[in-house]
PDB file of N, CA and C in Angstrom:
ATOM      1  N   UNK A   1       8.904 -25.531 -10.958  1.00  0.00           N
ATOM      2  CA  UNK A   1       7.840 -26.217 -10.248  1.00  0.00           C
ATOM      3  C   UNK A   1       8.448 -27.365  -9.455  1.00  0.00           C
ATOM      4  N   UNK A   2       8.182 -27.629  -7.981  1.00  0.00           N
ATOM      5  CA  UNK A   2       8.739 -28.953  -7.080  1.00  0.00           C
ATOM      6  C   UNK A   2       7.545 -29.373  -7.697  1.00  0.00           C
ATOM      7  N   UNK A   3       7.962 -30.571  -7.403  1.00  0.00           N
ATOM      8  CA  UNK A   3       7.441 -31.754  -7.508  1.00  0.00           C
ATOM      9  C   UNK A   3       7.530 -33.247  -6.753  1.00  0.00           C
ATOM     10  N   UNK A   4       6.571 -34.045  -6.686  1.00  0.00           N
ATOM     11  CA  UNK A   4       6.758 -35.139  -5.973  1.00  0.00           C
ATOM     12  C   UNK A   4       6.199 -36.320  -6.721  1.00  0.00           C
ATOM     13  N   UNK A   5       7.134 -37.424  -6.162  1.00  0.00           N
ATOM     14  CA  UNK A   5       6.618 -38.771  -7.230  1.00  0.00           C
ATOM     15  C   UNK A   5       6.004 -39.584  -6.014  1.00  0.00           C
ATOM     16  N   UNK A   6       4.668 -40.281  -6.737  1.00  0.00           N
ATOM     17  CA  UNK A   6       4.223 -40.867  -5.898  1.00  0.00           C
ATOM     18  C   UNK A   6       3.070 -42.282  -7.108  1.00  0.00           C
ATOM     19  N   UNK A   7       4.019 -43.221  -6.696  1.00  0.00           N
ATOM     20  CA  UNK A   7       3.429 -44.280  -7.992  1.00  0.00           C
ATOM     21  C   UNK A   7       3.937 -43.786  -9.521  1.00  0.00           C
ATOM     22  N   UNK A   8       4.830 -43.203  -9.796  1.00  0.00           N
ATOM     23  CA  UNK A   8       5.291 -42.353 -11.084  1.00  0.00           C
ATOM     24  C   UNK A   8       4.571 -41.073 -11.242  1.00  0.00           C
ATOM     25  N   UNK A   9       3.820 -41.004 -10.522  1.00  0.00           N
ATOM     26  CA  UNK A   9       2.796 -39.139 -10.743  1.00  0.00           C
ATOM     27  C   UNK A   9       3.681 -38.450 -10.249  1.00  0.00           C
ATOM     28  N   UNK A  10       3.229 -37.185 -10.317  1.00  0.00           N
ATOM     29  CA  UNK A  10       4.302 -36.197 -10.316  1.00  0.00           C
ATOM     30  C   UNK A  10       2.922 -34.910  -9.989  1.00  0.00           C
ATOM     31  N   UNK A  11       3.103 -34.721  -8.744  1.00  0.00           N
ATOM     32  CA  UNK A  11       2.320 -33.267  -8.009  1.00  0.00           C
ATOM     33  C   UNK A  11       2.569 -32.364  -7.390  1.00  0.00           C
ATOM     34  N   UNK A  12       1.881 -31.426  -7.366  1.00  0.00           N
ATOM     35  CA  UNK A  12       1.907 -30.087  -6.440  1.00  0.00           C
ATOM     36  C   UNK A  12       0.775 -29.503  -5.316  1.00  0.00           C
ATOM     37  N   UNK A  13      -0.063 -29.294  -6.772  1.00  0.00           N
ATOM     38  CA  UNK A  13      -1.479 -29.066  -5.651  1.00  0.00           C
ATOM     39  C   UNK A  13      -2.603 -30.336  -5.991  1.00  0.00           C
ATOM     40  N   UNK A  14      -2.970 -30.942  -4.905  1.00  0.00           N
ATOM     41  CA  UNK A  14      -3.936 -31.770  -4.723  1.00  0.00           C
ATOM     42  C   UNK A  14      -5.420 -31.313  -4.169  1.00  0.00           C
ATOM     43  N   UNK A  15      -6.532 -32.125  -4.617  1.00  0.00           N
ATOM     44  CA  UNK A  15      -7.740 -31.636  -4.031  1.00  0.00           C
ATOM     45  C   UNK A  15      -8.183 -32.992  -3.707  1.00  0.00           C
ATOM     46  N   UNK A  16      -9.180 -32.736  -1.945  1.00  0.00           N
ATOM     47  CA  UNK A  16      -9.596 -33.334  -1.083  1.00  0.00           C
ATOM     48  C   UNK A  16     -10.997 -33.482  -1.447  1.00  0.00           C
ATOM     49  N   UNK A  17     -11.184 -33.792  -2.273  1.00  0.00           N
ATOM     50  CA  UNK A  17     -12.979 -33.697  -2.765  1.00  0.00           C
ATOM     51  C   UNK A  17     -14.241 -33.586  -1.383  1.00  0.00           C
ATOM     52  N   UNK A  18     -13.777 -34.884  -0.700  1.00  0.00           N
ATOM     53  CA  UNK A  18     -14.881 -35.459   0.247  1.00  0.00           C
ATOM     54  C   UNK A  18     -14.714 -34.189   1.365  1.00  0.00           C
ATOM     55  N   UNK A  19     -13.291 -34.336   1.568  1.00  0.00           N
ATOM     56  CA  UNK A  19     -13.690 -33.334   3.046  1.00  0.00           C
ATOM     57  C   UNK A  19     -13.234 -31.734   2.726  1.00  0.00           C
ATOM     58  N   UNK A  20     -13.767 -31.291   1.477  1.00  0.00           N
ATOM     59  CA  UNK A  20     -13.305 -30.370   0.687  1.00  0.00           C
ATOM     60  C   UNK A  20     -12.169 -29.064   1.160  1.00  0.00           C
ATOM     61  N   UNK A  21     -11.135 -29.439   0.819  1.00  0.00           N
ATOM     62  CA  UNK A  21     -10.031 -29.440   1.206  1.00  0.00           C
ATOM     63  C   UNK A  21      -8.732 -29.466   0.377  1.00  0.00           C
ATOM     64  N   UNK A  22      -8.081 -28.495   0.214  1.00  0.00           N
ATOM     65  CA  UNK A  22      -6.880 -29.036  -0.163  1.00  0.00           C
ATOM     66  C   UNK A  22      -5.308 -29.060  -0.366  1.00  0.00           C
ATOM     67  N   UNK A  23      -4.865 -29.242  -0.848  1.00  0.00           N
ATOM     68  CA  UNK A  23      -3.090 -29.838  -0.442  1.00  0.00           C
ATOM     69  C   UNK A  23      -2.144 -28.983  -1.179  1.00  0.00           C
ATOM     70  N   UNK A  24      -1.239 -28.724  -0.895  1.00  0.00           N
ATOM     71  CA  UNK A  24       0.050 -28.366  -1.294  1.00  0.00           C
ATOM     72  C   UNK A  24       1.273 -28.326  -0.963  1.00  0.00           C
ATOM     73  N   UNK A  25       2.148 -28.700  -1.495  1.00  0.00           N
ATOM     74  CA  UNK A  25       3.911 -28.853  -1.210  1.00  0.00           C
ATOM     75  C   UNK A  25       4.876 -28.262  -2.026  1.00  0.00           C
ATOM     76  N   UNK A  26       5.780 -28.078  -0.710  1.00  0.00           N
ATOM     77  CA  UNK A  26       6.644 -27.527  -1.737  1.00  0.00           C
ATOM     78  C   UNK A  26       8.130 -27.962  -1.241  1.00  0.00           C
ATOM     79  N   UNK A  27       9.446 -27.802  -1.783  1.00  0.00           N
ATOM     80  CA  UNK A  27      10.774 -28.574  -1.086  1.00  0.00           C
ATOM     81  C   UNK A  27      11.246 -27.289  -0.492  1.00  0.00           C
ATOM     82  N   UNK A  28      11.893 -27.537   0.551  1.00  0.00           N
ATOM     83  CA  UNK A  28      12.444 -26.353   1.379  1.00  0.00           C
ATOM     84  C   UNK A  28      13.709 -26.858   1.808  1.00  0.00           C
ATOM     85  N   UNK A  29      14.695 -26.570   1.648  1.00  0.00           N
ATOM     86  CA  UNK A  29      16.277 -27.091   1.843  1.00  0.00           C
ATOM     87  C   UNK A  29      16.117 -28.499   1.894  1.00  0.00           C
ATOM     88  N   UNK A  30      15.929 -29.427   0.716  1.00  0.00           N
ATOM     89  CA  UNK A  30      15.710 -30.837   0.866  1.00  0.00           C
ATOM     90  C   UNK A  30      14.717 -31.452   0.890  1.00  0.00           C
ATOM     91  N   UNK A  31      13.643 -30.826   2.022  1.00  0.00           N
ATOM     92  CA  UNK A  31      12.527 -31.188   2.269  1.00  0.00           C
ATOM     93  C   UNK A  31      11.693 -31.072   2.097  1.00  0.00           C
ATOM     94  N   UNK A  32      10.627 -31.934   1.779  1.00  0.00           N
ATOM     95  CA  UNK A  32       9.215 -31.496   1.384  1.00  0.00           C
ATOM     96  C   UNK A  32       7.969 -30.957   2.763  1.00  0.00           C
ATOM     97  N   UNK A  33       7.908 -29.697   2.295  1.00  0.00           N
ATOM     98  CA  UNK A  33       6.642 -29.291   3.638  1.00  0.00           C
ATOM     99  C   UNK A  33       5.295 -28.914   3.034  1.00  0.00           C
ATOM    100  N   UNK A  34       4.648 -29.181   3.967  1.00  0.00           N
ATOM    101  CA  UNK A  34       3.329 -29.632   3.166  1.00  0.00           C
ATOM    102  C   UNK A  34       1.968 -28.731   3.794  1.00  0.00           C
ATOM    103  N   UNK A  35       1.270 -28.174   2.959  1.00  0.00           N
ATOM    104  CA  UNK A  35       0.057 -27.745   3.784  1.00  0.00           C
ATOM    105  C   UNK A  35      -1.094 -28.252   3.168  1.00  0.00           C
ATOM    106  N   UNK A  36      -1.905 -27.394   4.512  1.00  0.00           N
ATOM    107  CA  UNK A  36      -3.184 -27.734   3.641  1.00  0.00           C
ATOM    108  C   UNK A  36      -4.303 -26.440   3.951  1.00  0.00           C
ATOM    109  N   UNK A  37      -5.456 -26.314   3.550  1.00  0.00           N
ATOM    110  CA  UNK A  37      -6.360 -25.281   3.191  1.00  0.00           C
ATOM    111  C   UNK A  37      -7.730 -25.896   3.014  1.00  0.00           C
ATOM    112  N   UNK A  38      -8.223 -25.154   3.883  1.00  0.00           N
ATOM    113  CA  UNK A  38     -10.219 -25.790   3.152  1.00  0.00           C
ATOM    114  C   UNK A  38     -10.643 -24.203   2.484  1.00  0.00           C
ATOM    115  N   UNK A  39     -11.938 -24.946   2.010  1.00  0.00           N
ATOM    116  CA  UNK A  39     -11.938 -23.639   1.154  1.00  0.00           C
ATOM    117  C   UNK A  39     -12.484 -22.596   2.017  1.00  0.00           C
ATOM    118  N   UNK A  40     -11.849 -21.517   1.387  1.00  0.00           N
ATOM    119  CA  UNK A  40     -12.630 -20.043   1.877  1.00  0.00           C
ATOM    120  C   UNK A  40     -11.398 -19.549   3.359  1.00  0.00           C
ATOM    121  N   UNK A  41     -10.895 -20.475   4.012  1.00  0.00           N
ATOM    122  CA  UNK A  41      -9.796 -20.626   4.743  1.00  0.00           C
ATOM    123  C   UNK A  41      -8.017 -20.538   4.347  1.00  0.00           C
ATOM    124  N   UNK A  42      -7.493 -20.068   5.448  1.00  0.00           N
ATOM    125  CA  UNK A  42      -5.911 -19.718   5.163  1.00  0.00           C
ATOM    126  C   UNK A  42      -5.250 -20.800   5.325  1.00  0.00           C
ATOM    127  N   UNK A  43      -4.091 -21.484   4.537  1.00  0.00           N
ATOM    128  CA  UNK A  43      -3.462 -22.474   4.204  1.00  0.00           C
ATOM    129  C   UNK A  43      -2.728 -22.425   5.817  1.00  0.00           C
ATOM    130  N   UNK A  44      -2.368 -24.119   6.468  1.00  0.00           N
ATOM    131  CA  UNK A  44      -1.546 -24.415   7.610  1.00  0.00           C
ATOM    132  C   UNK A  44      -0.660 -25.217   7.209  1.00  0.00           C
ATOM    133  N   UNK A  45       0.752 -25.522   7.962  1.00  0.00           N
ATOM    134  CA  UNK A  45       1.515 -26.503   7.682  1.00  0.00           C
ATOM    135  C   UNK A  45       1.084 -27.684   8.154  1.00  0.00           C
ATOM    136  N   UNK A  46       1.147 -28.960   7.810  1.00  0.00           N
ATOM    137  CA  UNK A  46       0.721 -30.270   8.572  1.00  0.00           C
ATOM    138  C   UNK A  46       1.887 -31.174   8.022  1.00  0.00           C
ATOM    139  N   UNK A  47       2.288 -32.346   8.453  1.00  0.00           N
ATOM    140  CA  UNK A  47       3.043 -33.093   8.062  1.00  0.00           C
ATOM    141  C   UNK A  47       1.937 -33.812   7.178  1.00  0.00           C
ATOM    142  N   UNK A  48       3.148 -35.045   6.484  1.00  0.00           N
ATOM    143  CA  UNK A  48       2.382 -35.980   5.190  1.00  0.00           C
ATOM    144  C   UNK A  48       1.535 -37.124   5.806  1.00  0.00           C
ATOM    145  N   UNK A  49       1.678 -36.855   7.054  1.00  0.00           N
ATOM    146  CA  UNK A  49       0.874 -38.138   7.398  1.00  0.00           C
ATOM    147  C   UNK A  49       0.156 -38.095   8.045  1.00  0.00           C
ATOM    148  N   UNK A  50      -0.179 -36.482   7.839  1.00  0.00           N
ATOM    149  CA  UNK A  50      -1.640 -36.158   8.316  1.00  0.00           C
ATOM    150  C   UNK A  50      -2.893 -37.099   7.393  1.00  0.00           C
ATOM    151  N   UNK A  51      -3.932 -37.511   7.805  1.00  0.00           N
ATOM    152  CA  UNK A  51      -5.143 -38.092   7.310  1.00  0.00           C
ATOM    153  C   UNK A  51      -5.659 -37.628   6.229  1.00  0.00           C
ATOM    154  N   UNK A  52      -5.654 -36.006   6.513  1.00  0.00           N
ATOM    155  CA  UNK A  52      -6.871 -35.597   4.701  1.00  0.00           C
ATOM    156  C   UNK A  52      -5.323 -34.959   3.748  1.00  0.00           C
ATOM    157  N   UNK A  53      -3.867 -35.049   3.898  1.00  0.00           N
ATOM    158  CA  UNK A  53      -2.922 -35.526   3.127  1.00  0.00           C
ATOM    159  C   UNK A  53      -3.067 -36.971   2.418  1.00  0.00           C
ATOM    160  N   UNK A  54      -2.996 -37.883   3.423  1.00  0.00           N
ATOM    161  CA  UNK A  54      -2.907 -38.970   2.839  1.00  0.00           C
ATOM    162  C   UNK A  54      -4.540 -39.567   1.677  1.00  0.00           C
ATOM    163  N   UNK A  55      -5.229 -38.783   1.959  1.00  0.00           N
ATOM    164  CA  UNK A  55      -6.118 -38.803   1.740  1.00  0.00           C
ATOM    165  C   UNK A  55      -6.274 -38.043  -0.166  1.00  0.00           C
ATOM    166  N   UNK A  56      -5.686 -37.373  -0.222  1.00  0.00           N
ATOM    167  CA  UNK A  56      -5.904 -36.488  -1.278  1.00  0.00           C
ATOM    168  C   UNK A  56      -4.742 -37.057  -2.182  1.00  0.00           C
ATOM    169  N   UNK A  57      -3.593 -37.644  -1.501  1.00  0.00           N
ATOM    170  CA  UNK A  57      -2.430 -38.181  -2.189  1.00  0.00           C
ATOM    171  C   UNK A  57      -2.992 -39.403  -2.947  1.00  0.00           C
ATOM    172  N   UNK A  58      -3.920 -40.374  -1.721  1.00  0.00           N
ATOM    173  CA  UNK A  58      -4.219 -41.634  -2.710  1.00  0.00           C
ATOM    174  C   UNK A  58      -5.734 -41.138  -3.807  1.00  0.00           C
ATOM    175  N   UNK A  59      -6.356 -40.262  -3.597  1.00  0.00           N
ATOM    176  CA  UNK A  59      -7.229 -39.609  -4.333  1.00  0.00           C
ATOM    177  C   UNK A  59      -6.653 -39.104  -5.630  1.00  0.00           C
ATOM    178  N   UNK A  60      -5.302 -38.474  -5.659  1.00  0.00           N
ATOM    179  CA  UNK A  60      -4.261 -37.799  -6.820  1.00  0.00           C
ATOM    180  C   UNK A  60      -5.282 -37.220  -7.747  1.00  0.00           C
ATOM    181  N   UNK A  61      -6.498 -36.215  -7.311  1.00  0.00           N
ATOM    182  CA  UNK A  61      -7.434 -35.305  -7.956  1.00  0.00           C
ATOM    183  C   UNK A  61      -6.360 -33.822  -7.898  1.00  0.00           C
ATOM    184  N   UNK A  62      -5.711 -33.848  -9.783  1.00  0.00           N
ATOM    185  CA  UNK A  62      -4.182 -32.318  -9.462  1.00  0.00           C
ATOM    186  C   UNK A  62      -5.167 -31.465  -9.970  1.00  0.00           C
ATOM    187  N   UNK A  63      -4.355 -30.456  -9.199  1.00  0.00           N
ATOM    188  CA  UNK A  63      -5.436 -29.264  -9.579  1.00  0.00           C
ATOM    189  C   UNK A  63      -4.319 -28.207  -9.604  1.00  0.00           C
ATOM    190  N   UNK A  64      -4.579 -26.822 -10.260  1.00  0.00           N
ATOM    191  CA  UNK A  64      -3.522 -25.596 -10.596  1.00  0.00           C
ATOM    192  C   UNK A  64      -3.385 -25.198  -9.269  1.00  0.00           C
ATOM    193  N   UNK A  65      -2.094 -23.927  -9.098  1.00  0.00           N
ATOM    194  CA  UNK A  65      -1.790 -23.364  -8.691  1.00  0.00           C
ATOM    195  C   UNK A  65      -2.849 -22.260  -8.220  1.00  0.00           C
ATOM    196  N   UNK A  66      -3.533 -21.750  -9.376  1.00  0.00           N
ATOM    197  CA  UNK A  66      -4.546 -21.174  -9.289  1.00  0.00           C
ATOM    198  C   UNK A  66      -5.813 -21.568  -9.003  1.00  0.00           C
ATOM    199  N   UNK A  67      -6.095 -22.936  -8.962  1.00  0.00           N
ATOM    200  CA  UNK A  67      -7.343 -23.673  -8.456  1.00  0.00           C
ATOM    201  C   UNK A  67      -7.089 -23.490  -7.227  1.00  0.00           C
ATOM    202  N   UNK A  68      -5.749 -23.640  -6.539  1.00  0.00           N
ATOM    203  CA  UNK A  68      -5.655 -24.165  -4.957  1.00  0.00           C
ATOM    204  C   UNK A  68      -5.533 -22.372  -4.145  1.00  0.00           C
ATOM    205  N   UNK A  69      -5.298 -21.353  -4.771  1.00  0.00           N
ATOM    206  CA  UNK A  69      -5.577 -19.906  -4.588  1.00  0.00           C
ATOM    207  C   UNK A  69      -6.841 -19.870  -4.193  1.00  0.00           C
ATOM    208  N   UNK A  70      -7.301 -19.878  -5.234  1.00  0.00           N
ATOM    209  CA  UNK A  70      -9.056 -19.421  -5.657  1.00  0.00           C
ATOM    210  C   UNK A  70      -9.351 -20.164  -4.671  1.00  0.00           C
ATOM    211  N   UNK A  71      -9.479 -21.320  -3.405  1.00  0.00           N
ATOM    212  CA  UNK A  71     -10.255 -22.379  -2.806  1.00  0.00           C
ATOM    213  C   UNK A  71     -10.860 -21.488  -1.845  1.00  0.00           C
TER     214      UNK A  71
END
């Protein structure tokens, strides 16, 4: 499992409650790339400093692998 620290947490898949929506990363030669997905919709790449990223990061609502499938 990648992972990312953020305040000592440690995530993968995040959920966007408000703009229901949500997050995932993963490291790719070094780097962390990041998407995102609303529900019922196919996951896109966005950088981290996209808005409903930063958004779900300071939210830190983790959710499974299989929660962020099923969306």
């Amino acid at each position: 499992m990648h992972t990312i620290s953020n305040h000592s947490e440690k995530f993968e898949f995040l959920l966007n409650d408000y703009e229901d929506a949500v997050v995932r990363f993963e490291e790719q030669d070094g780097q962390n790339v990041w998407y995102l997905k609303f529900k019922g919709e196919k996951e896109f790449q966005v950088e981290r400093s996209h808005r409903l990223v930063a958004d779900a990061i300071l939210e830190n609502v983790q959710i499974t692998k299989e929660e962020y499938e099923a969306f």
